[in-house]
Protein backbone atom coordinates (compact mmCIF):
# COMPACT_ATOMS: atom_id res chain seq x y z
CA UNK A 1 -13.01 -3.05 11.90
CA UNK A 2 -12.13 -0.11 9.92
CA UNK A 3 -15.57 -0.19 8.14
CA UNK A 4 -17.38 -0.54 11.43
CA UNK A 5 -16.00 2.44 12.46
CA UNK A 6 -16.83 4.56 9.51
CA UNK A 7 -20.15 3.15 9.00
CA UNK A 8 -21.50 2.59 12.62
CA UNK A 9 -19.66 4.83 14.99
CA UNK A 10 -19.06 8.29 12.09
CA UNK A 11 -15.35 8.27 12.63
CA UNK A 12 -13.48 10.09 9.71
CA UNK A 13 -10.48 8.66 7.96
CA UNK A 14 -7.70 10.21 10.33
CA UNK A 15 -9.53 8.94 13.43
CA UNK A 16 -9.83 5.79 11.65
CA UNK A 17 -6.13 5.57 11.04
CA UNK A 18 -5.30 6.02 14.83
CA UNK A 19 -7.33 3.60 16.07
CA UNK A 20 -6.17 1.00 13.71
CA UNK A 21 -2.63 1.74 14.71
CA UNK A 22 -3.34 1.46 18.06
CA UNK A 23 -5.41 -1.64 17.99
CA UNK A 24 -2.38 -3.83 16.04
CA UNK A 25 -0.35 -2.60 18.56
CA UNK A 26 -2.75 -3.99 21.08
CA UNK A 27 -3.48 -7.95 18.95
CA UNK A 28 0.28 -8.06 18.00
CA UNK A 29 1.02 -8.04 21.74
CA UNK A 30 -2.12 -10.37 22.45
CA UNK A 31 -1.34 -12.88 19.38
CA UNK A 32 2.18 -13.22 19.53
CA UNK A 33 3.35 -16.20 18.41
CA UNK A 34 0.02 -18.06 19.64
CA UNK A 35 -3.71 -18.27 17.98
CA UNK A 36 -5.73 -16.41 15.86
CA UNK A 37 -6.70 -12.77 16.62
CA UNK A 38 -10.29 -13.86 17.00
CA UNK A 39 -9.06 -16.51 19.10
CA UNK A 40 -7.14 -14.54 21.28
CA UNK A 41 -9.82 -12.18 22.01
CA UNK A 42 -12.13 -14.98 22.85
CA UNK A 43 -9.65 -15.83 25.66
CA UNK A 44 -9.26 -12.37 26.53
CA UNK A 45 -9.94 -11.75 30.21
CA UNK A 46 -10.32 -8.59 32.32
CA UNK A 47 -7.04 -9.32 34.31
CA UNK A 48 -5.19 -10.01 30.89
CA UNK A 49 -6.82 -6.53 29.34
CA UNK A 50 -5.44 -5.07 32.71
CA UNK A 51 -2.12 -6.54 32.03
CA UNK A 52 -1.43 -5.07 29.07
CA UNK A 53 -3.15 -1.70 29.81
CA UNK A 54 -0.43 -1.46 32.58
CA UNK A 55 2.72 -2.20 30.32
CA UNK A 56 1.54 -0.41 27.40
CA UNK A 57 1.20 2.69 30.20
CA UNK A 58 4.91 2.44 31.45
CA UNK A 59 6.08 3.09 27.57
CA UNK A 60 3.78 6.05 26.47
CA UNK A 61 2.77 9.12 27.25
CA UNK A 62 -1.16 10.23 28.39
CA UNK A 63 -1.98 10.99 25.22
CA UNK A 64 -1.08 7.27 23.25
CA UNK A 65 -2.67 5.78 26.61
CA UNK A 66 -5.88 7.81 25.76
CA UNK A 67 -5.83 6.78 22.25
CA UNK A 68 -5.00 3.24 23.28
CA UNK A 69 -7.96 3.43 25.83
CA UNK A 70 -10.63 4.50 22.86
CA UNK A 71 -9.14 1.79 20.27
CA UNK A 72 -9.50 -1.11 22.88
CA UNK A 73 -13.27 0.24 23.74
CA UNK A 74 -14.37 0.45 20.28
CA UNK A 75 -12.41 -2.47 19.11
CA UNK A 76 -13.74 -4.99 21.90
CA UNK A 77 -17.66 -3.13 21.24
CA UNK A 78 -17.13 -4.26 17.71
CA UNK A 79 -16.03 -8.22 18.95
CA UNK A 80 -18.45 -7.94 20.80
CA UNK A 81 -21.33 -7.37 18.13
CA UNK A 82 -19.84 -10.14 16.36
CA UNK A 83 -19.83 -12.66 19.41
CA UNK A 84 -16.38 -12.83 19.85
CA UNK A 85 -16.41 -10.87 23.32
CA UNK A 86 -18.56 -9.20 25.36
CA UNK A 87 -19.59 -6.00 26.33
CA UNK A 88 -18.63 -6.32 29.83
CA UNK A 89 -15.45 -6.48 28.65
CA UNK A 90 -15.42 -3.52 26.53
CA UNK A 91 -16.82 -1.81 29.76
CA UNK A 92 -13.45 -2.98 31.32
CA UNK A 93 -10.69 -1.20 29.52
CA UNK A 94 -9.18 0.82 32.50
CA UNK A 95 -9.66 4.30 32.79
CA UNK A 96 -7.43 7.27 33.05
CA UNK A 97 -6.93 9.03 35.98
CA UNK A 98 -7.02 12.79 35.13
CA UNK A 99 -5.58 15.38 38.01
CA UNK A 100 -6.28 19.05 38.54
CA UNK A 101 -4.71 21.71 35.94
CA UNK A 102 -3.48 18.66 34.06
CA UNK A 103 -4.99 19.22 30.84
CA UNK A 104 -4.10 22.86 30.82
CA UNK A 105 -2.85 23.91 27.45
CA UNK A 106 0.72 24.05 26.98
CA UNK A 107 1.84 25.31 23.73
CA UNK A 108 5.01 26.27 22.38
CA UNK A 109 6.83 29.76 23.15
CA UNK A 110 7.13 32.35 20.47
CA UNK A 111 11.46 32.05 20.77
CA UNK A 112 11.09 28.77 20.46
CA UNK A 113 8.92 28.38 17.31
CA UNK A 114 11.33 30.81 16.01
CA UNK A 115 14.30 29.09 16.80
CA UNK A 116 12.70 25.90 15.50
CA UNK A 117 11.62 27.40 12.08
CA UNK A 118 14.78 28.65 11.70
CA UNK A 119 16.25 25.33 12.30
CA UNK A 120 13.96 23.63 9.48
CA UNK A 121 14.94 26.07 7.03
CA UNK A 122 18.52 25.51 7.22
CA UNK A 123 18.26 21.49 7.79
CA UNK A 124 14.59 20.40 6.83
CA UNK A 125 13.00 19.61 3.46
CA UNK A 126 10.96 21.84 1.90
CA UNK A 127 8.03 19.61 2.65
CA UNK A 128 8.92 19.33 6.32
CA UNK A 129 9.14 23.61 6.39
CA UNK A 130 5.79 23.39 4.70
CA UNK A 131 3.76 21.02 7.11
CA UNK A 132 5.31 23.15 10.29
CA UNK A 133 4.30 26.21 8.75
CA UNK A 134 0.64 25.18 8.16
CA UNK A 135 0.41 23.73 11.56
CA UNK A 136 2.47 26.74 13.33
CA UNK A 137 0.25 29.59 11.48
CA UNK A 138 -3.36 28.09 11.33
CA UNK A 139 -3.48 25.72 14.70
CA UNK A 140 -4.90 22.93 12.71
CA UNK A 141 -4.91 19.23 13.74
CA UNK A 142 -2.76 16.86 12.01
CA UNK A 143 -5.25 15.17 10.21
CA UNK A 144 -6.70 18.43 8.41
CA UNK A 145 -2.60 18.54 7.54
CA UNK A 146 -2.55 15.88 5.83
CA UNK A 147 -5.93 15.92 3.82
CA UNK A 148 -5.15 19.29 2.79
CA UNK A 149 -5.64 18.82 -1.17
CA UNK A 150 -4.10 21.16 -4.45
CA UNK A 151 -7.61 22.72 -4.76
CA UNK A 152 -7.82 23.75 -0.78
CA UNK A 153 -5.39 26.48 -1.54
CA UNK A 154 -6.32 29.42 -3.76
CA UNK A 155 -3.23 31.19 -5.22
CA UNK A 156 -5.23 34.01 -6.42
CA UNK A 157 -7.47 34.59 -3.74
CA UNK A 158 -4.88 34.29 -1.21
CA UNK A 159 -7.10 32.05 0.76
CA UNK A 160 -6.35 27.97 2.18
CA UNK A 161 -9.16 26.23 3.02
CA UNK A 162 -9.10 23.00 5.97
CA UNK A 163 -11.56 20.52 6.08
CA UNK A 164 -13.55 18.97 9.32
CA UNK A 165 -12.60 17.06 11.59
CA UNK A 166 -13.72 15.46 14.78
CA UNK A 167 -16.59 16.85 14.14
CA UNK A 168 -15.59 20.11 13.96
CA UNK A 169 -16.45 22.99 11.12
CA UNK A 170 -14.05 23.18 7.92
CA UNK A 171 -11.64 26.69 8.53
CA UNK A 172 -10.59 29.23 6.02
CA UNK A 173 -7.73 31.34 6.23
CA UNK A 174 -5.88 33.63 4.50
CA UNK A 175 -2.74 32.27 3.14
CA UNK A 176 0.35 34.36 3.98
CA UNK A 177 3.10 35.11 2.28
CA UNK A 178 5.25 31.94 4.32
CA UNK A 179 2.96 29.65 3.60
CA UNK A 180 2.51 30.71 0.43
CA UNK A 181 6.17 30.57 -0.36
CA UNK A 182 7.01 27.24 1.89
CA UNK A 183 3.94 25.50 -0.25
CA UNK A 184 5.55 26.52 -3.45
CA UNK A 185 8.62 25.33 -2.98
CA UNK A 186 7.40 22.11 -1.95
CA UNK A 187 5.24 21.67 -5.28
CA UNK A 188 8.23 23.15 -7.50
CA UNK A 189 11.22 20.84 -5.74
CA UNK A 190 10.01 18.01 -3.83
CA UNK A 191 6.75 16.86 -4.41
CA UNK A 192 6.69 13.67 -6.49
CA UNK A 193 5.26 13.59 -10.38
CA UNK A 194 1.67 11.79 -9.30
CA UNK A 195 -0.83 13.62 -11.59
CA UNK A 196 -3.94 12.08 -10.30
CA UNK A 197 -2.53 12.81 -6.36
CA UNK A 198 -4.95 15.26 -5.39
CA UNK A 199 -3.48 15.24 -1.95
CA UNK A 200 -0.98 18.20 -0.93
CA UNK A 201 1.75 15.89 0.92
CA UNK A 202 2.68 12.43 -0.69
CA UNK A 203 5.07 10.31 0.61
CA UNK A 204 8.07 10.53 -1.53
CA UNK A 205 8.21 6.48 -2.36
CA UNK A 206 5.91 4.78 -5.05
CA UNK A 207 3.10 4.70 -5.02
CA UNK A 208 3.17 7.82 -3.67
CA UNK A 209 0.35 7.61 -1.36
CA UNK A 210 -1.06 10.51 0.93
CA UNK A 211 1.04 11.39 3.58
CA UNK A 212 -0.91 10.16 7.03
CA UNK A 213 -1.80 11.64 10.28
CA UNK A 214 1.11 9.71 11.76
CA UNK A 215 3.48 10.61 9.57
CA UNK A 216 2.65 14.74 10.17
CA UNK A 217 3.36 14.16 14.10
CA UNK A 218 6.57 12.64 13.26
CA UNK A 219 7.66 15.49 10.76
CA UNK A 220 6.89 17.94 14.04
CA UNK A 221 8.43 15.90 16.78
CA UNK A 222 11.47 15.71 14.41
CA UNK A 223 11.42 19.29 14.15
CA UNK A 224 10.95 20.12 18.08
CA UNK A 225 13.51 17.76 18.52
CA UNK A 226 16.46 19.56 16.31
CA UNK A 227 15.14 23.03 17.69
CA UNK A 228 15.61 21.68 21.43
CA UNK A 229 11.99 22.09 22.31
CA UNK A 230 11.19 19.11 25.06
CA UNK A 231 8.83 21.38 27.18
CA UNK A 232 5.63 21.03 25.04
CA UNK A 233 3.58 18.01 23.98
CA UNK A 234 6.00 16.59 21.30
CA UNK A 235 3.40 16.94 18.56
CA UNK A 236 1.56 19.41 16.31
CA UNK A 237 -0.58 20.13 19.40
CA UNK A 238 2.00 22.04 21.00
CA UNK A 239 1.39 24.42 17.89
CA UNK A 240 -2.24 23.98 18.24
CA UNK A 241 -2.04 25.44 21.26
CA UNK A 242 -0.08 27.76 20.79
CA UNK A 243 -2.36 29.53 18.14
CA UNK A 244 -5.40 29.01 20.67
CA UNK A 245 -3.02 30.84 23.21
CA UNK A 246 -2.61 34.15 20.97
CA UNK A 247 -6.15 34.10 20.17
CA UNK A 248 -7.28 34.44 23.60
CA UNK A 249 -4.31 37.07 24.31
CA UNK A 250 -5.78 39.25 21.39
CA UNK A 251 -9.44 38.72 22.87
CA UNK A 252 -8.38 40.03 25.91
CA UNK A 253 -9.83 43.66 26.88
CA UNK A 254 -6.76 46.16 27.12
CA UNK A 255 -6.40 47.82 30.00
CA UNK A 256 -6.76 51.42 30.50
């Protein structure tokens, strides 16, 4: 599945990772203790899909039922390529209703980053400081987070570079002084001897993978959480859009 989604739908590793997560979550609840995962989506029916759309929706928020919603569709298209489903089915993964204003950006107030940095530094690693920084300063999505590599920042040239994703355009930005000094510390105190890591952020138990998607959201939430933000989308898209918030504020024509 994860190959069919690289190589026939274009997703990009992070994307990848999310919809995996989200479609175990989906055949551990179908499988149980029963058959086969191919076995269980044979028997799948609309009603059952419905079912489970329904309970997973009482437990999450819009944003893991939206992500839920896109890993059933592609994960049923690809069972259904494969004769295992159908494509009828795949058609009948419930929708989401969306209301009026609902979407609306909500990002997190200047105070409260403040208060919440200042929490981090006084309680959080110096690889947790790091990843809010980068996230807090630049507006980037998780995933460009976590593939951030060693040779994406330039010490000399003051500059950190993001790649793509979603199919977005790779970002440059001038690395200040925070950053600078939050991604230091992190290399000099915390982050794991792994000389062939390229990655920025490993996970600090053998084998000292790259530190994924997931795991960035949890370092924010975590964060929020201690700094007593619950008024924002509990992720690093309440910094996201924060960042989009004071770019259109310093767009805006002054008045005279």
């Amino acid at each position: 599945f994860a190959r069919w989604l690289e190589e026939e739908r274009g997703l990009v590793l992070g994307s990848i990772t999310v919809r995996l997560g989200s479609a175990r979550t989906f055949l551990d609840a179908l499988v149980g203790d029963g058959p086969s995962a191919v076995r269980a989506v044979r028997r799948l029916t609309h009603a059952g899909l419905e079912d489970f759309f329904v309970a997973y929706g009482q437990d999450h928020g819009h944003a893991a039922k939206r992500s839920m919603q896109a890993a059933l569709r592609r994960l049923l298209q690809f069972a259904a390529e494969r004769g295992w489903s159908s494509l009828e089915l795949a058609a009948g993964v419930p929708s989401l209703r969306v209301y009026r204003q609902s979407g609306v950006p909500r990002g997190i107030k200047d105070h409260d980053l403040r208060r919440v940095l200042r929490r981090v530094a006084k309680t959080g690693s110096a690889r947790d400081r790091a990843i809010i920084l980068l996230a807090a300063t630049y507006g980037v999505r998780r995933g460009q987070v976590a593939a951030l590599r060693l040779g994406d920042v330039d010490w000399q040239a003051r500059r950190v570079h993001f790649q793509a994703q979603k199919h977005g355009k790779s970002v440059e930005h001038e690395l200040t002084d925070a950053v600078a000094e939050a991604l230091a510390r992190y290399l000099h105190d915390e982050r794991p001897e792994a000389p062939a890591a390229e990655h920025m952020f490993l996970r600090s138990s053998p084998p000292h993978l790259a530190l994924n998607p997931a795991a960035v959201t949890e370092v924010v939430r975590s964060a929020l959480r201690r700094g007593g933000v619950s008024s924002v989308p509990c992720g690093p898209q309440a910094f996201r859009h924060a960042f989009a918030s004071r770019l259109l504020a310093a767009n805006q024509p002054t008045k005279t």
